[in-house]
N, C-alpha and C. Protein backbone atom coordinates (compact mmCIF):
# COMPACT_ATOMS: atom_id res chain seq x y z
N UNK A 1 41.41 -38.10 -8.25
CA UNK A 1 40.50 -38.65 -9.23
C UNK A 1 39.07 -38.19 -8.91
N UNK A 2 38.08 -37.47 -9.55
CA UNK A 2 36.95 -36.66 -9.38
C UNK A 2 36.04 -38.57 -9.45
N UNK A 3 35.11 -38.00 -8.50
CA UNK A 3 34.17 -39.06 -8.17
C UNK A 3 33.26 -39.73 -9.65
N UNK A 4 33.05 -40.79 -9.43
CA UNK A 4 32.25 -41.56 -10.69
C UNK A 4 30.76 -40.92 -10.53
N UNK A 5 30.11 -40.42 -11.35
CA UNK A 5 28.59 -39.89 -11.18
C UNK A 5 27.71 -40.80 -11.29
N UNK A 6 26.35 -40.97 -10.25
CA UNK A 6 25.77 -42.01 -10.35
C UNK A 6 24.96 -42.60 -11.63
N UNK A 7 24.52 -44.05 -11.55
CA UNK A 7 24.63 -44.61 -12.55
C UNK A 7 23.59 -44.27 -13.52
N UNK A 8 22.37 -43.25 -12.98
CA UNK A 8 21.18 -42.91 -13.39
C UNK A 8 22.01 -42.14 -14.72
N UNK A 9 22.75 -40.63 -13.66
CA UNK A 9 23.54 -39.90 -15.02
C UNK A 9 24.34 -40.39 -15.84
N UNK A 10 24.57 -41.40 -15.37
CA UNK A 10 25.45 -41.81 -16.89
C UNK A 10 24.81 -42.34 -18.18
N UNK A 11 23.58 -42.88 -17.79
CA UNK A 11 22.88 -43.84 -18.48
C UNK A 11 21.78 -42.31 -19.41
N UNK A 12 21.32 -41.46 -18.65
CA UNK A 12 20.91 -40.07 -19.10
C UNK A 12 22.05 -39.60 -20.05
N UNK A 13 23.18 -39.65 -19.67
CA UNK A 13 24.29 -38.48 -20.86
C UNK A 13 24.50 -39.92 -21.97
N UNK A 14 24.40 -41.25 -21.81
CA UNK A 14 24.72 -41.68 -22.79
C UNK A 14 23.42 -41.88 -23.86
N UNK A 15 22.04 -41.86 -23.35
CA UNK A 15 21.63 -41.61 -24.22
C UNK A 15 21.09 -40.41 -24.86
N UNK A 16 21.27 -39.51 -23.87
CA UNK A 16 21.56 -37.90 -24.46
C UNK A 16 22.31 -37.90 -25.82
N UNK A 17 23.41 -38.26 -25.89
CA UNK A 17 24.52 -39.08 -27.10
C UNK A 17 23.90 -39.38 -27.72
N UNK A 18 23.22 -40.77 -28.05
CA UNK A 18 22.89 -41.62 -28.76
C UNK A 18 21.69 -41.02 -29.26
N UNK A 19 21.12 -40.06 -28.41
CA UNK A 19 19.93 -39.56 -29.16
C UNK A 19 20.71 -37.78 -30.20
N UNK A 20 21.14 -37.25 -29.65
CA UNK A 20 22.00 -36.35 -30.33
C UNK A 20 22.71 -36.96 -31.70
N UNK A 21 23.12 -37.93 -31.70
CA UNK A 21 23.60 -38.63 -33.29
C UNK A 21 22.47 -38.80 -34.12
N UNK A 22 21.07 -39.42 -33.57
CA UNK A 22 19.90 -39.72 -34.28
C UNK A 22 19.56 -38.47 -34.82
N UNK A 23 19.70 -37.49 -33.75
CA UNK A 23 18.76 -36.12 -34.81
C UNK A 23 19.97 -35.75 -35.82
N UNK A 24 21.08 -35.61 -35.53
CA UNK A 24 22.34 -34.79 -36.37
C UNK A 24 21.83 -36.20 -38.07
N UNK A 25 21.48 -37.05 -37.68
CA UNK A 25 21.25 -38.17 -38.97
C UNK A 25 19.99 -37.49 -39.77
N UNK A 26 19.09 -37.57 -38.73
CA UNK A 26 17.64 -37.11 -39.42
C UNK A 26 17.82 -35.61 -40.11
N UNK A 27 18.46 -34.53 -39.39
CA UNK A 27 18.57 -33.29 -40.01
C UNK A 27 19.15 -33.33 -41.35
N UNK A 28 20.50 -33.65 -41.28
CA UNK A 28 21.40 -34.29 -42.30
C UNK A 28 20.02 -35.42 -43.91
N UNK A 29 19.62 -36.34 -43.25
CA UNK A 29 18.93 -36.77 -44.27
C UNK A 29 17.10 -35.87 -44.88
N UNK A 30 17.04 -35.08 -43.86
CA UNK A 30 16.31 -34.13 -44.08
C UNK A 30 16.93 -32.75 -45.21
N UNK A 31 17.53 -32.45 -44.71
CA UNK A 31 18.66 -31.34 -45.65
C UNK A 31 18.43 -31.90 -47.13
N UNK A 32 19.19 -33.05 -47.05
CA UNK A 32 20.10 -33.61 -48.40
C UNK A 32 18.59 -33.83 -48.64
N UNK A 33 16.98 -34.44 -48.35
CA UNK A 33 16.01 -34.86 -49.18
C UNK A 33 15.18 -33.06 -50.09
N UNK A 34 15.74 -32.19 -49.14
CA UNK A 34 15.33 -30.80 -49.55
C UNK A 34 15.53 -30.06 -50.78
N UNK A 35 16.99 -30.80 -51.09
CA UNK A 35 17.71 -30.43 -52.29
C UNK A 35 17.76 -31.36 -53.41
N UNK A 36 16.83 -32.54 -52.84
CA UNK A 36 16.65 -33.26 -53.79
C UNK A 36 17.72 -34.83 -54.04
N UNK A 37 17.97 -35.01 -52.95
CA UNK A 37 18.78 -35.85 -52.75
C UNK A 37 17.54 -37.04 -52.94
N UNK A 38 17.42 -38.75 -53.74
CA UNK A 38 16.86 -39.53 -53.80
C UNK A 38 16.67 -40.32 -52.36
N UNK A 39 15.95 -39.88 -51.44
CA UNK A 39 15.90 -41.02 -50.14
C UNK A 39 14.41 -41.29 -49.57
N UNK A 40 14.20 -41.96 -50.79
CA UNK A 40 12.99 -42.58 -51.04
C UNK A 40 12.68 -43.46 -50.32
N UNK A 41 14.01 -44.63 -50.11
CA UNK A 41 14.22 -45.47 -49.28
C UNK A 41 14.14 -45.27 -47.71
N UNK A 42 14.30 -43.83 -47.30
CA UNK A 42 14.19 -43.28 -45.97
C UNK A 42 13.11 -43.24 -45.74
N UNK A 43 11.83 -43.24 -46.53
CA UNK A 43 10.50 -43.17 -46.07
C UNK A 43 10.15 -41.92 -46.67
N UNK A 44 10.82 -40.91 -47.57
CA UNK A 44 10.51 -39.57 -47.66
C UNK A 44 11.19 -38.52 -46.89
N UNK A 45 10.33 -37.51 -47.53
CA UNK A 45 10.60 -36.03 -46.67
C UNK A 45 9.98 -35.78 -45.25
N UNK A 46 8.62 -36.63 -45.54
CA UNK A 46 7.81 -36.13 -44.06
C UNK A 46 8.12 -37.34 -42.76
N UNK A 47 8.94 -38.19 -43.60
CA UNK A 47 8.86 -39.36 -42.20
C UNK A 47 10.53 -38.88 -41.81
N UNK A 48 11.26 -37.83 -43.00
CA UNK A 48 12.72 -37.19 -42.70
C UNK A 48 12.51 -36.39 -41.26
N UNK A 49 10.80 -35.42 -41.52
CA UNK A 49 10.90 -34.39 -40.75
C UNK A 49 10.10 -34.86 -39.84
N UNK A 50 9.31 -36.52 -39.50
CA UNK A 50 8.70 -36.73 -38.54
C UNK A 50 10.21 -37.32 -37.74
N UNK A 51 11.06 -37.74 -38.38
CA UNK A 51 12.62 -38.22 -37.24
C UNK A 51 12.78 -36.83 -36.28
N UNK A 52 13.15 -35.73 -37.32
CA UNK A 52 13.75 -34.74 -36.79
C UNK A 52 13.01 -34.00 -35.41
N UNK A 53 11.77 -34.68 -35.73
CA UNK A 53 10.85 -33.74 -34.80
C UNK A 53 10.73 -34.89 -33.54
N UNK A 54 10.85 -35.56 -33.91
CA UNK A 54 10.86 -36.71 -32.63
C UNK A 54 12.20 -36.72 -31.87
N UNK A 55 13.17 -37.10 -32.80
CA UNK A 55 14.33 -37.16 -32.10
C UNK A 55 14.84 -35.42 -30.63
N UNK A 56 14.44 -34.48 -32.04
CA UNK A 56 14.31 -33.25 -31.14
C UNK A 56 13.12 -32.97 -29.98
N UNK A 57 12.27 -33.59 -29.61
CA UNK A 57 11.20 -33.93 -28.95
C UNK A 57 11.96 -34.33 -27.42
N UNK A 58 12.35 -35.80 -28.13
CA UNK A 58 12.82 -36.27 -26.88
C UNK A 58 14.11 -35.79 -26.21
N UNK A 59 15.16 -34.95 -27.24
CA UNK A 59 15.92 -34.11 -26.21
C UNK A 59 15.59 -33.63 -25.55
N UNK A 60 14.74 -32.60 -25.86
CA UNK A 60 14.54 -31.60 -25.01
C UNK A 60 13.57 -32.15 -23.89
N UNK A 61 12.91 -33.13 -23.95
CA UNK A 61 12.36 -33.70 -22.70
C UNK A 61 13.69 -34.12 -22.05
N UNK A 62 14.73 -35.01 -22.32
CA UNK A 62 15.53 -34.75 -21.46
C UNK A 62 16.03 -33.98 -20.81
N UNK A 63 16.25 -32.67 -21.38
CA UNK A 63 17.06 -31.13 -20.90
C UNK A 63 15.65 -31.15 -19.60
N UNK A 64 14.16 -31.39 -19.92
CA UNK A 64 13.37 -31.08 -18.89
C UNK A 64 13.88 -31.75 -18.06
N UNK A 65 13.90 -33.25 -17.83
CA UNK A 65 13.93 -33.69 -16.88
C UNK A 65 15.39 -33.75 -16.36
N UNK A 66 16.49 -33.13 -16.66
CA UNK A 66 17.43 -32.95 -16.21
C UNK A 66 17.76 -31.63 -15.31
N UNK A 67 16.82 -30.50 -16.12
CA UNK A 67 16.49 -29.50 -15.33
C UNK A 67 15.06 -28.93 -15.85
N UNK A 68 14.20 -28.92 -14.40
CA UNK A 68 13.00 -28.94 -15.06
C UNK A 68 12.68 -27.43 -15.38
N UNK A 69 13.75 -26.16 -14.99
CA UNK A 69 13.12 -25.15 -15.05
C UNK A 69 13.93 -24.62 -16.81
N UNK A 70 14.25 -25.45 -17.90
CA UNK A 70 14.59 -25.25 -19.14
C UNK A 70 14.22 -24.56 -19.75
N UNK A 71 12.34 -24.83 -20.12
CA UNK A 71 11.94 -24.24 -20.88
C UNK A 71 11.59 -22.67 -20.64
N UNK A 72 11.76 -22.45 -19.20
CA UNK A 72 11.66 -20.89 -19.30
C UNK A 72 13.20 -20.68 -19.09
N UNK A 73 14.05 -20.52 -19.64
CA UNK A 73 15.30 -20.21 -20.04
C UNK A 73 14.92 -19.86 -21.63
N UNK A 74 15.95 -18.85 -22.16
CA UNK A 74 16.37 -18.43 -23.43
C UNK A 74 16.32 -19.96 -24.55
N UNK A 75 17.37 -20.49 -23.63
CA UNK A 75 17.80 -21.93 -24.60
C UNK A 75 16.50 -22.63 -25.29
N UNK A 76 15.55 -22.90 -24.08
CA UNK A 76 14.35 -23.82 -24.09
C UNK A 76 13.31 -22.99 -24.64
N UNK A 77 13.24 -21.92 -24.57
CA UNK A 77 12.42 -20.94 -25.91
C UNK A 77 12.71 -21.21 -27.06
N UNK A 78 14.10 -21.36 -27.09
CA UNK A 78 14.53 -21.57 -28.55
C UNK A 78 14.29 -22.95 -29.06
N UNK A 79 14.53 -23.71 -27.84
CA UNK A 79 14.31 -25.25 -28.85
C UNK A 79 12.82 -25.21 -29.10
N UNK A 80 11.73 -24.80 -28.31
CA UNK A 80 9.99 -24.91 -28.45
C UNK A 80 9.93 -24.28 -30.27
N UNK A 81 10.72 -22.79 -30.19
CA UNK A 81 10.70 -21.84 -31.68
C UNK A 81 10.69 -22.90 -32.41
N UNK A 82 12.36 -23.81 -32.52
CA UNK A 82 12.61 -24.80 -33.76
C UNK A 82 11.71 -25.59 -33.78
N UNK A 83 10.75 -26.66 -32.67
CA UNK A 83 10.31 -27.50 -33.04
C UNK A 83 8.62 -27.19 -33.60
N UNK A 84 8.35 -25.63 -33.50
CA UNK A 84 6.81 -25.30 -34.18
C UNK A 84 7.77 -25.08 -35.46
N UNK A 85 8.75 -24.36 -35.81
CA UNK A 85 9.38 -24.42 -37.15
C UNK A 85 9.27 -25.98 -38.06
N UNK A 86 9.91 -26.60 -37.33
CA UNK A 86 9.72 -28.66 -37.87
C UNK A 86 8.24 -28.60 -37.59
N UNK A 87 7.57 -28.08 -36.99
CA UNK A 87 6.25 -28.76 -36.95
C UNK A 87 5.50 -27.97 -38.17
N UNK A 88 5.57 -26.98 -38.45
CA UNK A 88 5.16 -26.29 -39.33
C UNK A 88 5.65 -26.41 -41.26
N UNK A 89 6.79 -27.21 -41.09
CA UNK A 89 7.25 -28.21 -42.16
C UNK A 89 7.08 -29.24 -42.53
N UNK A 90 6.67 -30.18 -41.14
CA UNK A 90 5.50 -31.35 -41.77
C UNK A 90 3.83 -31.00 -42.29
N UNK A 91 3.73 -29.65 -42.38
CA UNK A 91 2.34 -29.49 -42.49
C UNK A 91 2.12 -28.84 -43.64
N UNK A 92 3.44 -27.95 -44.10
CA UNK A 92 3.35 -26.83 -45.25
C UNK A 92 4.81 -27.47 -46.12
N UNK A 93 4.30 -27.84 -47.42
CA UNK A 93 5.64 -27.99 -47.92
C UNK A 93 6.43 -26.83 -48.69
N UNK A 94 5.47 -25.68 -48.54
CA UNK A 94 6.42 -24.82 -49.87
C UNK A 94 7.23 -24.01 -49.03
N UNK A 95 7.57 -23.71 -47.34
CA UNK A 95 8.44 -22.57 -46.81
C UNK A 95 9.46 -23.55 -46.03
N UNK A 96 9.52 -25.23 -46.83
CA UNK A 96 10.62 -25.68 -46.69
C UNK A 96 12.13 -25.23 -45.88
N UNK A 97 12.41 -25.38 -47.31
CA UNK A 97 13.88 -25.04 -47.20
C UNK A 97 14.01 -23.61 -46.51
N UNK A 98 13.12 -22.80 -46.70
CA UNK A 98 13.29 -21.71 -46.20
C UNK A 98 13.82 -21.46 -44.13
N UNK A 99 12.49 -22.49 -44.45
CA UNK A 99 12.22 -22.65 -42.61
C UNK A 99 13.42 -23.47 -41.64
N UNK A 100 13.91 -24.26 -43.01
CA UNK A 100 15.24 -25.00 -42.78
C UNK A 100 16.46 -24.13 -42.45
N UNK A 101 16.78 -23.44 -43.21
CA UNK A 101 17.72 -22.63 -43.40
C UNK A 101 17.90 -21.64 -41.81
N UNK A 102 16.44 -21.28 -41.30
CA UNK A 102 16.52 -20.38 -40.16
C UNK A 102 16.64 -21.17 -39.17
N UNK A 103 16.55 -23.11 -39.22
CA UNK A 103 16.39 -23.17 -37.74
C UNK A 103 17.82 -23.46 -37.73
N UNK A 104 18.49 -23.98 -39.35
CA UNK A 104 20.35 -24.38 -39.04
C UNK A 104 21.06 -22.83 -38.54
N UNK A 105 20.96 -21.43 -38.68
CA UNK A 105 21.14 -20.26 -38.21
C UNK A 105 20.87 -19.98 -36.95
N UNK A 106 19.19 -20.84 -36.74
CA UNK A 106 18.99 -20.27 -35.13
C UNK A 106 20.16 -21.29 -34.21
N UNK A 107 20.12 -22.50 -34.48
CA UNK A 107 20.34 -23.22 -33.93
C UNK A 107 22.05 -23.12 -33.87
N UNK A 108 22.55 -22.55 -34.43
CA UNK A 108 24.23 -22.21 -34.26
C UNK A 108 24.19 -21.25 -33.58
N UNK A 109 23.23 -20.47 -33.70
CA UNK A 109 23.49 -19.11 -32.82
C UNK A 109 23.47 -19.48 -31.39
N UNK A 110 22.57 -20.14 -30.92
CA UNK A 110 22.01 -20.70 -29.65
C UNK A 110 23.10 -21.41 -29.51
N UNK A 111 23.67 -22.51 -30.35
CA UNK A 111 24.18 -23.31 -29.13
C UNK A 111 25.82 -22.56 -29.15
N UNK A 112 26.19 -21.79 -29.64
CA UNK A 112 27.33 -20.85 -29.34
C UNK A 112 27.52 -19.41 -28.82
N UNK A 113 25.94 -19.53 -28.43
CA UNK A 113 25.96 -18.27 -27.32
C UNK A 113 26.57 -18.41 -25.92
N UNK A 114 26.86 -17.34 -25.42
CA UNK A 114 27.39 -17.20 -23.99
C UNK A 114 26.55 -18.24 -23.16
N UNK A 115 26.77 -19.03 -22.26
CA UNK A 115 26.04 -19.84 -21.29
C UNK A 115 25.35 -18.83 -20.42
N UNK A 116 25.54 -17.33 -20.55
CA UNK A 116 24.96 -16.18 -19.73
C UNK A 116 23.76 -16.21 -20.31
N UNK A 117 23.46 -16.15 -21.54
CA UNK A 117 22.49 -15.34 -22.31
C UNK A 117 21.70 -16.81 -22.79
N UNK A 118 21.87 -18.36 -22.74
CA UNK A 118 21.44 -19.30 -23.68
C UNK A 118 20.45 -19.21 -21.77
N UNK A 119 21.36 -19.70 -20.68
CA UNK A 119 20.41 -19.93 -19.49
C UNK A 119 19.59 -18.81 -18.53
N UNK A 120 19.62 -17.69 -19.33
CA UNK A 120 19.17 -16.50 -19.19
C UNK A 120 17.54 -17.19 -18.35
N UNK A 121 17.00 -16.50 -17.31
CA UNK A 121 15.48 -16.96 -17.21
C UNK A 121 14.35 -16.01 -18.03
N UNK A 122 13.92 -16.33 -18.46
CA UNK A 122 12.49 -15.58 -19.44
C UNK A 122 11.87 -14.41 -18.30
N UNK A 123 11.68 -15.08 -17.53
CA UNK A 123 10.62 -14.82 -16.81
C UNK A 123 11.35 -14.27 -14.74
N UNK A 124 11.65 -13.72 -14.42
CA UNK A 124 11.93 -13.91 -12.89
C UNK A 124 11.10 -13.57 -11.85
């Protein structure tokens, strides 16, 4: 039976989880408000893309503090790219959907790249 991991990591991967469902919600109700879906009731488009940018915020502060050397990795380039992309969508509304479209592309590409090439270091 492989050892129980201490209680810090568990409490880190579960809300790693719990925060991973929040953004997959916000993207999702971001998307559907793009195309015109009524979620008025959500607060809008910009409080859609202030979730997305928060929720994605605080992942990736986790990925830091789980390993602090992330952001100079491939992966952690890429999440900084998406979140000036979201940041650049709460500020400009007309390259929308556009900007949408590249980070759901970047963001499949990345997370189904080789673990060679996603933890690649930038910099050595």
């Amino acid at each position: 039976m492989p050892p129980t991991p201490p209680r810090a990591d568990l409490l880190r991967r579960w809300f790693s989880v719990l925060l991973r469902g929040l953004h997959l919600v916000a993207v999702i109700g971001f998307g559907a408000a793009l195309f015109g879906a009524p979620l008025d009731h959500l607060g809008g488009i910009d409080r859609l893309a202030a979730a997305v940018t928060a929720t994605g915020v605080a992942m990736f502060a986790l990925d830091i503090w789980r390993k602090p050397g992330h952001p100079l990795e491939v992966a952690g380039a890429g999440v900084l790219f998406k979140l000036l992309l979201v940041g650049a969508m709460m500020f400009d509304g007309a390259p929308r959907l556009t900007l949408f479209w590249i980070i759901v592309v970047w963001s499949v590409l990345f997370s189904h790249a080789p673990a060679t090439f996603r933890h690649a270091r930038l910099f050595r």
